[in-house]
N, C-alpha and C. Protein backbone atom coordinates (compact mmCIF):
# COMPACT_ATOMS: atom_id res chain seq x y z
N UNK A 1 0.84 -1.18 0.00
CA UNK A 1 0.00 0.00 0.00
C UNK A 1 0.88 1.24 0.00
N UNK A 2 0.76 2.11 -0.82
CA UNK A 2 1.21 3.20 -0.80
C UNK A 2 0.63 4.55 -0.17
N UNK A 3 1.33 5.09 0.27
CA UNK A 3 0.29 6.78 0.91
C UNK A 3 1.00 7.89 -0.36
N UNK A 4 0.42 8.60 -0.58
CA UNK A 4 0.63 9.87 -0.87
C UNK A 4 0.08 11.27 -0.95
N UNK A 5 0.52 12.53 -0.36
CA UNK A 5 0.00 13.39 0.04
C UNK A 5 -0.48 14.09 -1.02
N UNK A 6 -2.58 14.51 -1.16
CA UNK A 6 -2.89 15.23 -2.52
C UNK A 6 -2.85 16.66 -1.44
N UNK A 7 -2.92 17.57 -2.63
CA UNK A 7 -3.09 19.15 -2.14
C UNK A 7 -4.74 19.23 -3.05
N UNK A 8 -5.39 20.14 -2.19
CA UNK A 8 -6.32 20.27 -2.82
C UNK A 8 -6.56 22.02 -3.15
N UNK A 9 -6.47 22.51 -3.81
CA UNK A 9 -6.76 23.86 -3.87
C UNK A 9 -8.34 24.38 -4.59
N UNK A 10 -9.09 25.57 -4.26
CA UNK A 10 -10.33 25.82 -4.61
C UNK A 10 -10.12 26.72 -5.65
N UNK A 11 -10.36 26.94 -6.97
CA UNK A 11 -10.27 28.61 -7.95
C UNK A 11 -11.77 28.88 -8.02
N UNK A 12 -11.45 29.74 -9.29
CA UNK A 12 -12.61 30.49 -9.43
C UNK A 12 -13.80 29.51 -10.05
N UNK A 13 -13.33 28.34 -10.61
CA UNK A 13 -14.18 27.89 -11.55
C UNK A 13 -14.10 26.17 -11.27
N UNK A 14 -14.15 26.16 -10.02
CA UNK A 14 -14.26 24.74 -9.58
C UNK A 14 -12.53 23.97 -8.67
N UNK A 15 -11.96 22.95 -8.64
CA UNK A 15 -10.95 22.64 -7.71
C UNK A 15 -10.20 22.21 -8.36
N UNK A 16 -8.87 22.21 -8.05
CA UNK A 16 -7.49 21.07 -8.73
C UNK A 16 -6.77 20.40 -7.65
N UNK A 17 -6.24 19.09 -8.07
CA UNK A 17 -5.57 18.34 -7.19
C UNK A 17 -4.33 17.94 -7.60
N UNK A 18 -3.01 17.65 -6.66
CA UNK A 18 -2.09 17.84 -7.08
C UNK A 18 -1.37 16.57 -6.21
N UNK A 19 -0.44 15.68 -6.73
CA UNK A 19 0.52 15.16 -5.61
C UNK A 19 1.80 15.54 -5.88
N UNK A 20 2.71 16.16 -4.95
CA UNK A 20 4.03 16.69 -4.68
C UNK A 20 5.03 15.75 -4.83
N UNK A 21 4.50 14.53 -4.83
CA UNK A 21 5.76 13.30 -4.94
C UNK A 21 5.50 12.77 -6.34
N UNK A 22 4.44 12.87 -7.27
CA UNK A 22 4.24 12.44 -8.34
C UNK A 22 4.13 13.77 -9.46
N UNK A 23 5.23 14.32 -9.55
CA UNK A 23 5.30 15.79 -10.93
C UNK A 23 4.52 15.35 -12.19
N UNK A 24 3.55 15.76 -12.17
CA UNK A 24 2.77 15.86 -13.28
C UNK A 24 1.66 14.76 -13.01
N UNK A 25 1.49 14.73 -12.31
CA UNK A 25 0.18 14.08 -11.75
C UNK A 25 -0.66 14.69 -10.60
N UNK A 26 -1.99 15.17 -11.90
CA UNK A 26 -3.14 16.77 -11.48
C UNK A 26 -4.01 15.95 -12.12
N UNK A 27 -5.20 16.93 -11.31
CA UNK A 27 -6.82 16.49 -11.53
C UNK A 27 -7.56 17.85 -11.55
N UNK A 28 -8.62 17.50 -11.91
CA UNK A 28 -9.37 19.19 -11.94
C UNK A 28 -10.84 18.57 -11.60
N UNK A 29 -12.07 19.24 -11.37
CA UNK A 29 -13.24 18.97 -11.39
C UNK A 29 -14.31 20.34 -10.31
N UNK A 30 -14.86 20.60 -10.88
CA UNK A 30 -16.33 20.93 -10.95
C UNK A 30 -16.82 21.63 -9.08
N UNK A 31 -16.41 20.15 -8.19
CA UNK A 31 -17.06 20.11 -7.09
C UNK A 31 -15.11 19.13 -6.60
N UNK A 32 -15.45 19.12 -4.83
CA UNK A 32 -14.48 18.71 -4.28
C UNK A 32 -14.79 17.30 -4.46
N UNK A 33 -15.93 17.07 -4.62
CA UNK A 33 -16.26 15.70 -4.42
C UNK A 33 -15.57 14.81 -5.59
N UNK A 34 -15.72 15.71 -7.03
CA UNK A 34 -15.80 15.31 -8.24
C UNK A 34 -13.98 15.11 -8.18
N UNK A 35 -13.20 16.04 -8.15
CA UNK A 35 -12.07 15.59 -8.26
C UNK A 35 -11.18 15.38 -7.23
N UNK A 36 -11.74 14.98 -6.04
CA UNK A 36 -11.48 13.63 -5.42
C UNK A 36 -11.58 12.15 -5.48
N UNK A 37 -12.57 12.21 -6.49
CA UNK A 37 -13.18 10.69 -7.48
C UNK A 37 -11.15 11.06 -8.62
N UNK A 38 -11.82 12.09 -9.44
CA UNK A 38 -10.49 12.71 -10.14
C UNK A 38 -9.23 12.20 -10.03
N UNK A 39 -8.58 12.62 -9.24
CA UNK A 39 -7.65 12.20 -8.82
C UNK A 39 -7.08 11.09 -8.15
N UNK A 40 -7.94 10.24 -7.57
CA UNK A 40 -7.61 8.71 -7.84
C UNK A 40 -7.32 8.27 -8.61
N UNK A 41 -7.61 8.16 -10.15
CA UNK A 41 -8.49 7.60 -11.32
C UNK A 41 -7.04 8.10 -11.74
N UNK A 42 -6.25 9.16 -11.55
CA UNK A 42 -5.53 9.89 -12.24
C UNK A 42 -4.04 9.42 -11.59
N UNK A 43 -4.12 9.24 -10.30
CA UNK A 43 -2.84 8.35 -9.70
C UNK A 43 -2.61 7.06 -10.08
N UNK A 44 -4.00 6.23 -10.41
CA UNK A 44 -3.74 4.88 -10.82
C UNK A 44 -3.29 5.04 -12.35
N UNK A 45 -3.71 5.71 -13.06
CA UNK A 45 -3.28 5.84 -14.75
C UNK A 45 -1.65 6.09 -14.62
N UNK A 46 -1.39 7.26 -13.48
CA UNK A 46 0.23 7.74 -13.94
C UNK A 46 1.05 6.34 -13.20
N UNK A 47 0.66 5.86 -12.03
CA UNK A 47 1.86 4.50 -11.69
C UNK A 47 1.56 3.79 -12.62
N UNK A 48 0.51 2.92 -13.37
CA UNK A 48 0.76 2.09 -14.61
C UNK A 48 1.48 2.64 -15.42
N UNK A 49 1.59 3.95 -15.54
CA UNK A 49 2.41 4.36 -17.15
C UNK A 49 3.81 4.27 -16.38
N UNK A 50 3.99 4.80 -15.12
CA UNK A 50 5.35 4.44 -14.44
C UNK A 50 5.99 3.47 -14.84
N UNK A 51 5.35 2.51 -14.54
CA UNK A 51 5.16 1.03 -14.11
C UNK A 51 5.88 0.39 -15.57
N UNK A 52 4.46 0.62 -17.12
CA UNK A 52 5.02 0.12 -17.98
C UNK A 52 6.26 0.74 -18.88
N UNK A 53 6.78 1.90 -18.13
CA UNK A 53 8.04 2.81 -18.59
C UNK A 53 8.94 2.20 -17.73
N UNK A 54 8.88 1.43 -17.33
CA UNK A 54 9.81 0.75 -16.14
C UNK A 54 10.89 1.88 -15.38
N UNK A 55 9.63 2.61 -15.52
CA UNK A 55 10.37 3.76 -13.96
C UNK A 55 9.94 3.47 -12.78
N UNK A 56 11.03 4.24 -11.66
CA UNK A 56 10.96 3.64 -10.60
C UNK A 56 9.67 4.39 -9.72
N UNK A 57 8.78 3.53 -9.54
CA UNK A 57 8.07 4.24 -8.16
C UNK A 57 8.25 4.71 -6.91
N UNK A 58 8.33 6.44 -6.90
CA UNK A 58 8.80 7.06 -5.89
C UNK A 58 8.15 6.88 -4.40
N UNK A 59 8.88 7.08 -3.52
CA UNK A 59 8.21 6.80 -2.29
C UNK A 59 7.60 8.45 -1.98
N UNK A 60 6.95 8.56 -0.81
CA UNK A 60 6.01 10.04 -0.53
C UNK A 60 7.04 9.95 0.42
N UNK A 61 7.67 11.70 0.23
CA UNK A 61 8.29 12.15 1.39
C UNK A 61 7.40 13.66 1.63
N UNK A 62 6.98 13.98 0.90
CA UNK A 62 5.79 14.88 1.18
C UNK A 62 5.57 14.99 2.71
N UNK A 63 5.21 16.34 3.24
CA UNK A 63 4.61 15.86 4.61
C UNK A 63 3.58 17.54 4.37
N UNK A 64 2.41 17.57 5.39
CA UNK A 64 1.98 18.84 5.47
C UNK A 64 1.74 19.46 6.44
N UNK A 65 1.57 20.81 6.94
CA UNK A 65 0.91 21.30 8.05
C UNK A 65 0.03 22.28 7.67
N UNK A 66 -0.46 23.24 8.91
CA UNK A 66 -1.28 24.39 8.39
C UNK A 66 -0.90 25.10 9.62
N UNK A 67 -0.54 26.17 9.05
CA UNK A 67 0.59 27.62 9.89
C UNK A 67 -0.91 28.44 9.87
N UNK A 68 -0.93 28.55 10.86
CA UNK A 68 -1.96 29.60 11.78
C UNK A 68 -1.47 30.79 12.10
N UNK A 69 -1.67 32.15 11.43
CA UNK A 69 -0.82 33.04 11.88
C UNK A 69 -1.89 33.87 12.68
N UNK A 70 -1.21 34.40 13.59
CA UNK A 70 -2.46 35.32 14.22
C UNK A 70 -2.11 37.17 14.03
């Protein structure tokens, strides 16, 4: 089982998702819900193409917090 950390950010015209350990592996959709479906769908496509490029699958060193400034 693998973990890896998504970022989720909100724009003007719906959400994008991003993983920091996988460059170039993004999702977009509509609603949070939608590309959270998204971006699954979109991690499993990029490790198969990994996979059949016989590149190596990176481990997540990613980590996150949330800085509270007052």
């Amino acid at each position: 089982m693998r973990k890896y950390l998504v970022i989720y950010e909100k724009g003007s015209d719906g959400y994008s998702a991003y993983i920091p350990d996988l460059p170039g592996c993004t999702s977009a959709g509509a609603t949070k819900q939608e590309v959270e479906h998204n971006i699954i769908e979109a991690v499993t496509l990029h490790l198969e193409a990994m996979k059949e490029s016989g590149l190596q699958i990176p481990e997540s060193i990613s980590e996150s917090e949330m800085l509270v400034l007052a």
